[in-house]
C-alpha atoms as a PDB file:
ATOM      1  CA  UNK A   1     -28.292  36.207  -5.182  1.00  0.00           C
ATOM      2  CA  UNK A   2     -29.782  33.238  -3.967  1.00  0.00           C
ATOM      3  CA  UNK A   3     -29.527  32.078  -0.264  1.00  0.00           C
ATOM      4  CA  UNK A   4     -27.248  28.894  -1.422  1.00  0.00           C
ATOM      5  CA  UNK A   5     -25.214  31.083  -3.324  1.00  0.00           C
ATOM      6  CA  UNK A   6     -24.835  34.157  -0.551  1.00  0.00           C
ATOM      7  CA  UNK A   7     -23.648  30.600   2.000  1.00  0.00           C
ATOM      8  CA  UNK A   8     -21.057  29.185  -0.645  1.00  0.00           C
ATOM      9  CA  UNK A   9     -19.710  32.818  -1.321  1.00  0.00           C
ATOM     10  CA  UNK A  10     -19.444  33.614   2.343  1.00  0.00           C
ATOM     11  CA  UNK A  11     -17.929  29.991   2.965  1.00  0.00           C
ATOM     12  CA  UNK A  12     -15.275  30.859  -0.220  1.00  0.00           C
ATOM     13  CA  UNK A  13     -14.834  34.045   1.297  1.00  0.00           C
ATOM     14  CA  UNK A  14     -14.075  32.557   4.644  1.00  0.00           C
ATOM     15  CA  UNK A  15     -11.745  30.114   3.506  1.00  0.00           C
ATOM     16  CA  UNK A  16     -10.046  32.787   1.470  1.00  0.00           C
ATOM     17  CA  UNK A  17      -9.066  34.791   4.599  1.00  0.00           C
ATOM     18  CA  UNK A  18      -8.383  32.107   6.610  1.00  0.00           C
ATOM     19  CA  UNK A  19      -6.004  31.134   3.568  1.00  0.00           C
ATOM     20  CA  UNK A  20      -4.678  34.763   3.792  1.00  0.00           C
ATOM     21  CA  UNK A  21      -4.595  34.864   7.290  1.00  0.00           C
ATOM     22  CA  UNK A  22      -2.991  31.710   8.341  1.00  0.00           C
ATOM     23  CA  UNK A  23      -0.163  31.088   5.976  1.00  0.00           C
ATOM     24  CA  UNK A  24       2.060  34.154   7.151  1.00  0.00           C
ATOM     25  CA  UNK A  25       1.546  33.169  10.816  1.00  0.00           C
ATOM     26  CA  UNK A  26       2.609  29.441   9.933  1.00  0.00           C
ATOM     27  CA  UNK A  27       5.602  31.157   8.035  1.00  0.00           C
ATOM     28  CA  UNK A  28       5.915  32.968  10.977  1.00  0.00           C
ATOM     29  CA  UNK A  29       5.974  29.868  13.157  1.00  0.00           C
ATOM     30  CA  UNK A  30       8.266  28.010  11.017  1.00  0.00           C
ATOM     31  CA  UNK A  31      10.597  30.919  10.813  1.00  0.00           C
ATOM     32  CA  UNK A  32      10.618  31.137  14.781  1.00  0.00           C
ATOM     33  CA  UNK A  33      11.085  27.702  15.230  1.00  0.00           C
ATOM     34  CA  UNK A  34      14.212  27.261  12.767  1.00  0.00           C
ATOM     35  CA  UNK A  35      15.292  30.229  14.673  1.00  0.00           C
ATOM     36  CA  UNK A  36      15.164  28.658  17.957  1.00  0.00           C
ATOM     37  CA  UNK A  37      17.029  25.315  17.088  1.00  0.00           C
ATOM     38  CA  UNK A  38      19.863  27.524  15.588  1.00  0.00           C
ATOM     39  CA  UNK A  39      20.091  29.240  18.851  1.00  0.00           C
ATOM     40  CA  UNK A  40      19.621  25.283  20.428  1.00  0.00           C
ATOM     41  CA  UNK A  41      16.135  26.067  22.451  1.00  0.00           C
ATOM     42  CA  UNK A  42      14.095  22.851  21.744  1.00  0.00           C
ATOM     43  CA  UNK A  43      11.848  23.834  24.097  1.00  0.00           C
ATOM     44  CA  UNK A  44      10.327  27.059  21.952  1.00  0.00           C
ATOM     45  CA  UNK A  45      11.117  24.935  18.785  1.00  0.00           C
ATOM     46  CA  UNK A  46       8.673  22.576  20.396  1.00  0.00           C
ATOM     47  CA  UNK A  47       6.271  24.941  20.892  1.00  0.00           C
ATOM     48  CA  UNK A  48       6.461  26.517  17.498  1.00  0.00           C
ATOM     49  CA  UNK A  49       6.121  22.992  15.417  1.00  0.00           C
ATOM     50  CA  UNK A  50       3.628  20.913  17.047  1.00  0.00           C
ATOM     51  CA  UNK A  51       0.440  22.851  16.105  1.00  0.00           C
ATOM     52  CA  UNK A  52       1.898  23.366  12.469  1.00  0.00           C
ATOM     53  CA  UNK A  53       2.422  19.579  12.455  1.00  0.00           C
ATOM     54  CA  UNK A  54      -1.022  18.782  13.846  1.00  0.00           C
ATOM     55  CA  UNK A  55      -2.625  20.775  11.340  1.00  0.00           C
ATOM     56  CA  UNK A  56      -0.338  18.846   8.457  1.00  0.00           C
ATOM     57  CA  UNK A  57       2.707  20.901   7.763  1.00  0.00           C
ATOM     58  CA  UNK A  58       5.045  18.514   5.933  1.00  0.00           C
ATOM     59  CA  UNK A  59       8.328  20.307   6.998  1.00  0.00           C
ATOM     60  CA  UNK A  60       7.183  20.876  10.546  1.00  0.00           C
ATOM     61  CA  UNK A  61       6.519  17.176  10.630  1.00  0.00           C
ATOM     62  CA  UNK A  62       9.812  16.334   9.308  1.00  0.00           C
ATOM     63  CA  UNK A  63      11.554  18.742  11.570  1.00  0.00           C
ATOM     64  CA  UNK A  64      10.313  16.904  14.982  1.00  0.00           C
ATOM     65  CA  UNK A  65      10.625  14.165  13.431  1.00  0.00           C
ATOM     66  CA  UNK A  66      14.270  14.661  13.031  1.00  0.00           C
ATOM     67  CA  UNK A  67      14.596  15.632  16.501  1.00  0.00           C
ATOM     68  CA  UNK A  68      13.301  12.592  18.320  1.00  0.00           C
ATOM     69  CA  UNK A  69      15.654  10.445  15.523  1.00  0.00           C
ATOM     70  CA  UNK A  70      18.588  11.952  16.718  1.00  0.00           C
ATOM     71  CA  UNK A  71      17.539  12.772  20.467  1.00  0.00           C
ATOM     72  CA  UNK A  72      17.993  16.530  20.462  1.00  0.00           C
ATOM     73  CA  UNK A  73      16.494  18.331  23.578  1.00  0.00           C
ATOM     74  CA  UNK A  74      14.126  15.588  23.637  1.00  0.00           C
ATOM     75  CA  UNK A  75      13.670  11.460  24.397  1.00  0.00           C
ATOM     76  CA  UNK A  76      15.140   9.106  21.469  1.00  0.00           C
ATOM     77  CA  UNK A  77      12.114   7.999  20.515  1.00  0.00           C
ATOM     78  CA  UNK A  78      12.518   5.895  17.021  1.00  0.00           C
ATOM     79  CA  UNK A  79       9.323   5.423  16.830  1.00  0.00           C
ATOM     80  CA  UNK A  80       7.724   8.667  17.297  1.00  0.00           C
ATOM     81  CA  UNK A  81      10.025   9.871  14.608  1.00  0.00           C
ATOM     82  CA  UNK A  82       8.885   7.353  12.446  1.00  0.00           C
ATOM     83  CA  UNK A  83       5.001   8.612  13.266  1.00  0.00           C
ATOM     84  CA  UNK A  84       6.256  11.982  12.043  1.00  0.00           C
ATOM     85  CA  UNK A  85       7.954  11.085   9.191  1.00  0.00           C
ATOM     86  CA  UNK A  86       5.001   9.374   7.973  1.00  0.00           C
ATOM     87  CA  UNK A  87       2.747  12.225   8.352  1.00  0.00           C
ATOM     88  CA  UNK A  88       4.863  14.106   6.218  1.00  0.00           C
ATOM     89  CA  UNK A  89       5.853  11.861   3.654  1.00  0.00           C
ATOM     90  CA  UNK A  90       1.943  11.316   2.949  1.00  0.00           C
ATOM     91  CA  UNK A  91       1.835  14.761   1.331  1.00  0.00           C
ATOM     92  CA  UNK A  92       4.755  13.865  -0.591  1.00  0.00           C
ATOM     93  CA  UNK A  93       7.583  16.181   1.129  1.00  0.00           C
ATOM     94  CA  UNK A  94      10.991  14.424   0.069  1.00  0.00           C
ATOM     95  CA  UNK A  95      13.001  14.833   3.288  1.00  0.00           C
ATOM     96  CA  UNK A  96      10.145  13.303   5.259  1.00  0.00           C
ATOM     97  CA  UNK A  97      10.578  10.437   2.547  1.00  0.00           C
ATOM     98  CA  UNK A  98      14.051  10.288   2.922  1.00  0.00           C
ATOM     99  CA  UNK A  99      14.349   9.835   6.704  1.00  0.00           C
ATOM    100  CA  UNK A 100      11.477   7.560   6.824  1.00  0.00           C
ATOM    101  CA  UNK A 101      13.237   5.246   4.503  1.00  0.00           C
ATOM    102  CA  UNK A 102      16.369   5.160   6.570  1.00  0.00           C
ATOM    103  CA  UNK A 103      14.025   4.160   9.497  1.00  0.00           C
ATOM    104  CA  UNK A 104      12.333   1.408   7.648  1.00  0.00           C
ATOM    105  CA  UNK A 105      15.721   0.137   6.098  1.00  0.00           C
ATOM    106  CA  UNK A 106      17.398  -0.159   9.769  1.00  0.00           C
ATOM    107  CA  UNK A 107      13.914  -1.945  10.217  1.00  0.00           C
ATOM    108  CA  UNK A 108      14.178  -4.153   7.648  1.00  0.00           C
ATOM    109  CA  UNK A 109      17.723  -5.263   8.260  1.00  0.00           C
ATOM    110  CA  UNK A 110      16.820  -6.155  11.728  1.00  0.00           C
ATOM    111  CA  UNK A 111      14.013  -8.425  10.660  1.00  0.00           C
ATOM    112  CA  UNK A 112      15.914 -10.044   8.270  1.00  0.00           C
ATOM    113  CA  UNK A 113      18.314 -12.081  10.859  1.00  0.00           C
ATOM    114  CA  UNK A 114      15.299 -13.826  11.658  1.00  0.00           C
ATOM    115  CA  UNK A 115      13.616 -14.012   8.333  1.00  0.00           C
ATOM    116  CA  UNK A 116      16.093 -15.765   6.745  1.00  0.00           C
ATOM    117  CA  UNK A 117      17.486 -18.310   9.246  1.00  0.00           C
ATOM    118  CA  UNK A 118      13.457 -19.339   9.334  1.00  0.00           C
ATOM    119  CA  UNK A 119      12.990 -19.245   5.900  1.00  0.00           C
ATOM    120  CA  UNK A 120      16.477 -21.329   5.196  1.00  0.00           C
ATOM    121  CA  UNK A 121      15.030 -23.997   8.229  1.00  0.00           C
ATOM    122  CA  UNK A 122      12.209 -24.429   5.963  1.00  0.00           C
ATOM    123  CA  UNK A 123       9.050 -22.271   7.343  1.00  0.00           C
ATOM    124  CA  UNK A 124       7.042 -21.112   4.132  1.00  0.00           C
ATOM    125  CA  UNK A 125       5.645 -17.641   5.773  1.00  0.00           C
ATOM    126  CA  UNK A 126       9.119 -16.902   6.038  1.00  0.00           C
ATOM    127  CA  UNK A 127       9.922 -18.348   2.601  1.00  0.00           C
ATOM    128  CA  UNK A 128       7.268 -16.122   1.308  1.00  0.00           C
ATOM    129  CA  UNK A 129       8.640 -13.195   3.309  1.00  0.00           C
ATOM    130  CA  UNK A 130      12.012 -13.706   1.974  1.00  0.00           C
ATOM    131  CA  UNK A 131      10.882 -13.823  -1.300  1.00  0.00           C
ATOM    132  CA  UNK A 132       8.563 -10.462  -1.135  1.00  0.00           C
ATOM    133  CA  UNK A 133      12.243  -8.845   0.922  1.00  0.00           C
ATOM    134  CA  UNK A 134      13.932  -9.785  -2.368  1.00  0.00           C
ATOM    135  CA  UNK A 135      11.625  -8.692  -4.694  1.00  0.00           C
ATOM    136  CA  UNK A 136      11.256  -5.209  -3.263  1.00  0.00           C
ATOM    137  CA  UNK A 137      14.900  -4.502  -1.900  1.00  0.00           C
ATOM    138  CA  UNK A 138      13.929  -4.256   1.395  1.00  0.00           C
ATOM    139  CA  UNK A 139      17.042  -4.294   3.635  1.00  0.00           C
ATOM    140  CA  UNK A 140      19.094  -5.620   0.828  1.00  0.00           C
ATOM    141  CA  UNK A 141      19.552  -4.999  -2.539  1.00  0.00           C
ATOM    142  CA  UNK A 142      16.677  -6.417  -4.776  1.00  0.00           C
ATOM    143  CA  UNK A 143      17.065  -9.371  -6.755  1.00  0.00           C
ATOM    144  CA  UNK A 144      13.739 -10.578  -8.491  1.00  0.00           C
ATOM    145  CA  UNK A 145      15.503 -14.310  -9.190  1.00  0.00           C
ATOM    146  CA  UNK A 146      16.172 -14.807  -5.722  1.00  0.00           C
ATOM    147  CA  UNK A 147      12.490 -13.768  -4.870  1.00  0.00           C
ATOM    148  CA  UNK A 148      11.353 -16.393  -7.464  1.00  0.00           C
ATOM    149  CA  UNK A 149      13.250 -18.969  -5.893  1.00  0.00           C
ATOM    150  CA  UNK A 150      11.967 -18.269  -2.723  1.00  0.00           C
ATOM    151  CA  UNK A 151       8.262 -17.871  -3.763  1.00  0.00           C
ATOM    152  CA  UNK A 152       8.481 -21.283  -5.215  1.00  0.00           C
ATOM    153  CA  UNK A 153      10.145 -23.044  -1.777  1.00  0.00           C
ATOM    154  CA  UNK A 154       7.116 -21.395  -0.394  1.00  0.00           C
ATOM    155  CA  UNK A 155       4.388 -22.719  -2.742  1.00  0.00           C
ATOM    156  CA  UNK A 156       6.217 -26.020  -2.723  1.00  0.00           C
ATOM    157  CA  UNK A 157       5.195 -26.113   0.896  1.00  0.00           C
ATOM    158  CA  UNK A 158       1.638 -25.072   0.521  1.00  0.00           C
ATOM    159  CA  UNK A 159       1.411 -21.359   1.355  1.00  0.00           C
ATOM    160  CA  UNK A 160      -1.162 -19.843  -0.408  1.00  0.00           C
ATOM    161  CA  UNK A 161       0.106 -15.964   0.249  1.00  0.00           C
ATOM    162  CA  UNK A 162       3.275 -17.952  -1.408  1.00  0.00           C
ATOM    163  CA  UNK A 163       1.511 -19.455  -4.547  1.00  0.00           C
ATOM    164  CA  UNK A 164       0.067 -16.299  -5.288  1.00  0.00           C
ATOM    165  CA  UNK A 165       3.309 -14.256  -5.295  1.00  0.00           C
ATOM    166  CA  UNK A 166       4.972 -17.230  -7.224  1.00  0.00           C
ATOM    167  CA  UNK A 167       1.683 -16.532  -9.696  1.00  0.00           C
ATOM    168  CA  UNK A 168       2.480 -12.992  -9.919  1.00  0.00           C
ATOM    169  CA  UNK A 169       5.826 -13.549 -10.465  1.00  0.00           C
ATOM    170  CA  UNK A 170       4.598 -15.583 -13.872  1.00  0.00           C
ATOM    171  CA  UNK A 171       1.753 -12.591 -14.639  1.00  0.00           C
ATOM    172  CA  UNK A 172       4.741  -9.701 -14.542  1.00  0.00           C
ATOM    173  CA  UNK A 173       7.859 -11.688 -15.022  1.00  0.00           C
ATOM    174  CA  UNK A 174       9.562 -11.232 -11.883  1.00  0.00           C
ATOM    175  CA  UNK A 175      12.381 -13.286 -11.770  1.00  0.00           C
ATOM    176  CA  UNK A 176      11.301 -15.388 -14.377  1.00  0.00           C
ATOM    177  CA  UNK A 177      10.421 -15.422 -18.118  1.00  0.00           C
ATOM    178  CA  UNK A 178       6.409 -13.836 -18.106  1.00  0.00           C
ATOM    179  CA  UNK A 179       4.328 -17.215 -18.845  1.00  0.00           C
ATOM    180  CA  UNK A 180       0.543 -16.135 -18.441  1.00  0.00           C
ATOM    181  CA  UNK A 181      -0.491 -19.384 -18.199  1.00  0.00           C
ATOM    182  CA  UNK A 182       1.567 -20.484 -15.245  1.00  0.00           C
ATOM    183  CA  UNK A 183      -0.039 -17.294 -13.754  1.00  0.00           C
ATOM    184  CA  UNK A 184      -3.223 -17.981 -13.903  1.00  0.00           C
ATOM    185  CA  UNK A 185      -3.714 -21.412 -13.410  1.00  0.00           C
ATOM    186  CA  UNK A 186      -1.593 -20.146 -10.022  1.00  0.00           C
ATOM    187  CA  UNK A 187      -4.199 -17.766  -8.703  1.00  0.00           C
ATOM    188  CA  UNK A 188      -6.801 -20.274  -9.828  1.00  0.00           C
ATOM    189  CA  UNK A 189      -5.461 -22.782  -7.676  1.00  0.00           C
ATOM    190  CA  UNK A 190      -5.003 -20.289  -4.235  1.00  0.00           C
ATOM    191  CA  UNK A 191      -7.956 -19.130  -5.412  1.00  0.00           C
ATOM    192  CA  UNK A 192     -10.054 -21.843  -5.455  1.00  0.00           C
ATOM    193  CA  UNK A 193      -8.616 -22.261  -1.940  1.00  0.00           C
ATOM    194  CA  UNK A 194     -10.164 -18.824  -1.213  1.00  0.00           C
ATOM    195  CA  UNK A 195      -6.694 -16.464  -0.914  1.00  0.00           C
ATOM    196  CA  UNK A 196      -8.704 -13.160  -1.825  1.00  0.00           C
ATOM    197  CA  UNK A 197      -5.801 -11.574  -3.828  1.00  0.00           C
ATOM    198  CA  UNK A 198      -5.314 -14.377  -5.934  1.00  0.00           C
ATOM    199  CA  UNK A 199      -9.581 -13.910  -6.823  1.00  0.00           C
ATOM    200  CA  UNK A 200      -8.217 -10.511  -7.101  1.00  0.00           C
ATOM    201  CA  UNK A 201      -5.129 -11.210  -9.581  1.00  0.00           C
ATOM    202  CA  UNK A 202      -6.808 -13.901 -11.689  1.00  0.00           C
ATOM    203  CA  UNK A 203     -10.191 -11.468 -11.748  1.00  0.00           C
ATOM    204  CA  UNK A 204      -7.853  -8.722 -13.568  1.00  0.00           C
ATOM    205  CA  UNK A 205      -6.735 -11.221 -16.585  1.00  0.00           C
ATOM    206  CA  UNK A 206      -9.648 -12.034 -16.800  1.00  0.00           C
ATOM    207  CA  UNK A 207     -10.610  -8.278 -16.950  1.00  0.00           C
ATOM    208  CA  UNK A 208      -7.650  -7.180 -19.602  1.00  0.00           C
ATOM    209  CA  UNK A 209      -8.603 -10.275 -21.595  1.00  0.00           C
ATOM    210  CA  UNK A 210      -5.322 -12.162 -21.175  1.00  0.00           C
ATOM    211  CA  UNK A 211      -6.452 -15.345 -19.478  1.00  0.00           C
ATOM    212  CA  UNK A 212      -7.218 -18.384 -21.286  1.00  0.00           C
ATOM    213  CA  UNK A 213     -11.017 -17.391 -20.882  1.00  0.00           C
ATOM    214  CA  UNK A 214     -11.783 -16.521 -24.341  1.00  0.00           C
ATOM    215  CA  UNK A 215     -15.039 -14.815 -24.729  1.00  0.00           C
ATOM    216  CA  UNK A 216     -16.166 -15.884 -21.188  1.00  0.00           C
ATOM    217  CA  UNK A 217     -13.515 -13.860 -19.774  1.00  0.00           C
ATOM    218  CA  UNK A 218     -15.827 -10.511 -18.780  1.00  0.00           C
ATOM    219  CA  UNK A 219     -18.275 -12.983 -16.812  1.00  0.00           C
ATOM    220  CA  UNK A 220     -15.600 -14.792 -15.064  1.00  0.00           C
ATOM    221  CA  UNK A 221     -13.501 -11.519 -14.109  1.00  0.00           C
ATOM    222  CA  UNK A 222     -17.088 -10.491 -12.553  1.00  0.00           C
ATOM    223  CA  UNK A 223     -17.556 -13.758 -10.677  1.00  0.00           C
ATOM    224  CA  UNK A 224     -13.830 -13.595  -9.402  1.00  0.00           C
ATOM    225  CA  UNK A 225     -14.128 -10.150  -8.688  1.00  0.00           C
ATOM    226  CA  UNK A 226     -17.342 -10.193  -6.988  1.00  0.00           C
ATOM    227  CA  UNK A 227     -15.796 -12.836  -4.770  1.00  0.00           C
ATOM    228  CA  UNK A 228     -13.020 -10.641  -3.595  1.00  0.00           C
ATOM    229  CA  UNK A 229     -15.231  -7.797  -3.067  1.00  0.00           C
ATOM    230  CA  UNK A 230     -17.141  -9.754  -0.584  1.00  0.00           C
ATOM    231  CA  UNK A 231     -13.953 -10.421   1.087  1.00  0.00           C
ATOM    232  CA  UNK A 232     -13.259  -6.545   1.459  1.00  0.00           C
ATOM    233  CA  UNK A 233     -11.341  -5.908  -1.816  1.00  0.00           C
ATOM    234  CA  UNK A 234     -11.974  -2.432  -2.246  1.00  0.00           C
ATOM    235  CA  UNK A 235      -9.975  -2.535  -5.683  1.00  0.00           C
ATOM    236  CA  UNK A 236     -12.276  -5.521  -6.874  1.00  0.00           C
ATOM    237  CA  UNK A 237     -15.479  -3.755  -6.080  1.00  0.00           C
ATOM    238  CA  UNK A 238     -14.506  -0.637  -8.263  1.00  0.00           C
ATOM    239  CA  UNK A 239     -13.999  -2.938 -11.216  1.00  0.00           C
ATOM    240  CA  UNK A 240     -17.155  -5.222 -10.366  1.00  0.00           C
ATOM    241  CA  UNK A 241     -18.726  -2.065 -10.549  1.00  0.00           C
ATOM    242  CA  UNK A 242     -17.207  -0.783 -14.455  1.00  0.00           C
ATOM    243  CA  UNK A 243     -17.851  -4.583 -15.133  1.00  0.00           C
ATOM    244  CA  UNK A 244     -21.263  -4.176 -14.149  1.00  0.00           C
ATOM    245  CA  UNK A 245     -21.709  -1.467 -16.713  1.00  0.00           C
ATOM    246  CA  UNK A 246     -19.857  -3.330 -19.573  1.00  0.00           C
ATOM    247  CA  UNK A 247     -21.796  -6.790 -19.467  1.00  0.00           C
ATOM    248  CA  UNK A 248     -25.024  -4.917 -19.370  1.00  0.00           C
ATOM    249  CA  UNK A 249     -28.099  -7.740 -20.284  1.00  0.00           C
ATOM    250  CA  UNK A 250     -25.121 -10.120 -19.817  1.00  0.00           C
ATOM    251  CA  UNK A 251     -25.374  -9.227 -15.714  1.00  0.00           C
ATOM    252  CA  UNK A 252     -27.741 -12.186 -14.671  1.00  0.00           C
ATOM    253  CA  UNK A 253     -25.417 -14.780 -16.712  1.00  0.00           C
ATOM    254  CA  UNK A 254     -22.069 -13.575 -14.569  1.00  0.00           C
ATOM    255  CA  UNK A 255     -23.957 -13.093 -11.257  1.00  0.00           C
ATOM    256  CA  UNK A 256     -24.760 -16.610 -11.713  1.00  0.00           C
ATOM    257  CA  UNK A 257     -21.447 -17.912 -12.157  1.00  0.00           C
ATOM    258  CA  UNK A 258     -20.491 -15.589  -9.111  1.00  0.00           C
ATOM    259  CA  UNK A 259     -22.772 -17.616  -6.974  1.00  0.00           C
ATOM    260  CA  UNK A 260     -21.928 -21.220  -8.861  1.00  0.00           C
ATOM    261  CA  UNK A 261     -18.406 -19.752  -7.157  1.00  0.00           C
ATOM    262  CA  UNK A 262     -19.322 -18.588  -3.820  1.00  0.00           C
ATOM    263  CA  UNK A 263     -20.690 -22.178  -3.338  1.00  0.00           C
ATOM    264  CA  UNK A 264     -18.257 -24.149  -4.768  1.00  0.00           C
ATOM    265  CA  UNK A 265     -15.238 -22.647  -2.806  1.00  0.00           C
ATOM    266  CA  UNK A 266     -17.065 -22.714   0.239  1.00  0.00           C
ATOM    267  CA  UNK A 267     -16.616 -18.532   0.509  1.00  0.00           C
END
């Protein structure tokens, strides 16, 4: 057995006791802790959950959570709840999703008494707000043709963020009948304004081949791409990077256009 191979088996090995070791005294842990709220001392509950929620157990998470939602032997704190809930609704665990929705709908509702009065007075980030509040049912029930309506106040007025969502509205049909070539001459317009998503959005029809591109549609999905990428797309710069493998001795003829681009909208 080689050295490398004696240090993974040990490190296997490790991790399998650990494994074997740790999981009855978190069962343990949970098992006390349940045990304590039913006999109503927070305090050894406490004391029982935090490490397990510190070292990621969902339900552990969920269960303080709960407590500092409702108050119980500790401080109302919404917001700490909230922290908790999200820690345990990133692995997935459904009550964790469930109260953390209830959280962000209260949330939601709030900031829509002063989304909408703005957005009815005429501001387009509220417009644009509105519209993305409609669209995803967030403290109201969704309603894709109001969200149209309100993407278009808001790209009326000039709001790029606006004018993209309007654009995606046309890509997906949201709202509206799906008219591809409303979309992209939408993100080609924010984007030539430099709104990164919209370099984003129009690089991707370009990418699938359903922009009006034709057979110049891998280079310019590259160029648009390559644009957002600079701009911290993280999603653009993995497909700049599959594009990069697909154009092959096409490369220099698409990194050209990418600067053409870069210098033309000023980015």
């Amino acid at each position: 057995m080689t050295s490398i191979t004696r240090t993974l088996s040990h490190a296997l090995t490790g991790a399998l006791i650990c494994a074997l070791l740790t999981t009855p005294v978190h069962a343990a842990s949970m098992k006390q802790a349940k045990k304590a709220l039913a006999a109503n001392d927070v305090e050894t509950a406490l004391t029982e959950l935090q490490p397990l929620a510190r070292s990621g157990n969902a339900e552990a998470n969920n269960m303080l959570g709960e407590l500092y939602m409702d108050g119980t032997g500790v401080a109302q704190d919404t917001a700490q709840a909230k922290a908790y809930f999200e820690a345990g609704a990133r692995t997935g665990h459904l009550a964790s999703l469930q109260n953390l929705n209830v959280i962000l709908d209260a949330e939601y509702r709030q900031e829509l008494t002063t989304v909408r009065p703005a957005a009815e007075a005429g501001d387009s980030k509220a417009q644009t707000r509105l519209g993305r509040m409609y669209e995803f049912g967030y403290g109201q029930t969704a309603n894709p043709s109001d969200a149209f309506t309100w993407y278009q106040k808001a790209a009326a007025q000039g709001d790029l963020n606006g004018a993209m969502n309007l654009a995606r509205a046309h890509n997906f049909g949201i709202g509206t009948q799906q008219d591809l070539v409303k979309a992209e001459a939408g993100y080609l317009s924010a984007a030539q304004q430099g709104h990164v998503d919209s370099m984003f959005f129009l690089g991707t029809m370009h990418f699938a081949q359903i922009s009006q591109a034709g057979t110049d549609a891998d280079r310019q999905a590259y160029a648009w791409l390559r644009l957002a990428a600079d701009n911290g797309h993280a999603a653009a710069a993995a497909m700049v990077t599959r594009l990069t493998l697909k154009l092959g001795d096409q490369v220099p003829a698409a990194e050209a256009l990418y600067k053409e681009f870069k210098q033309t909208n000023g980015n």
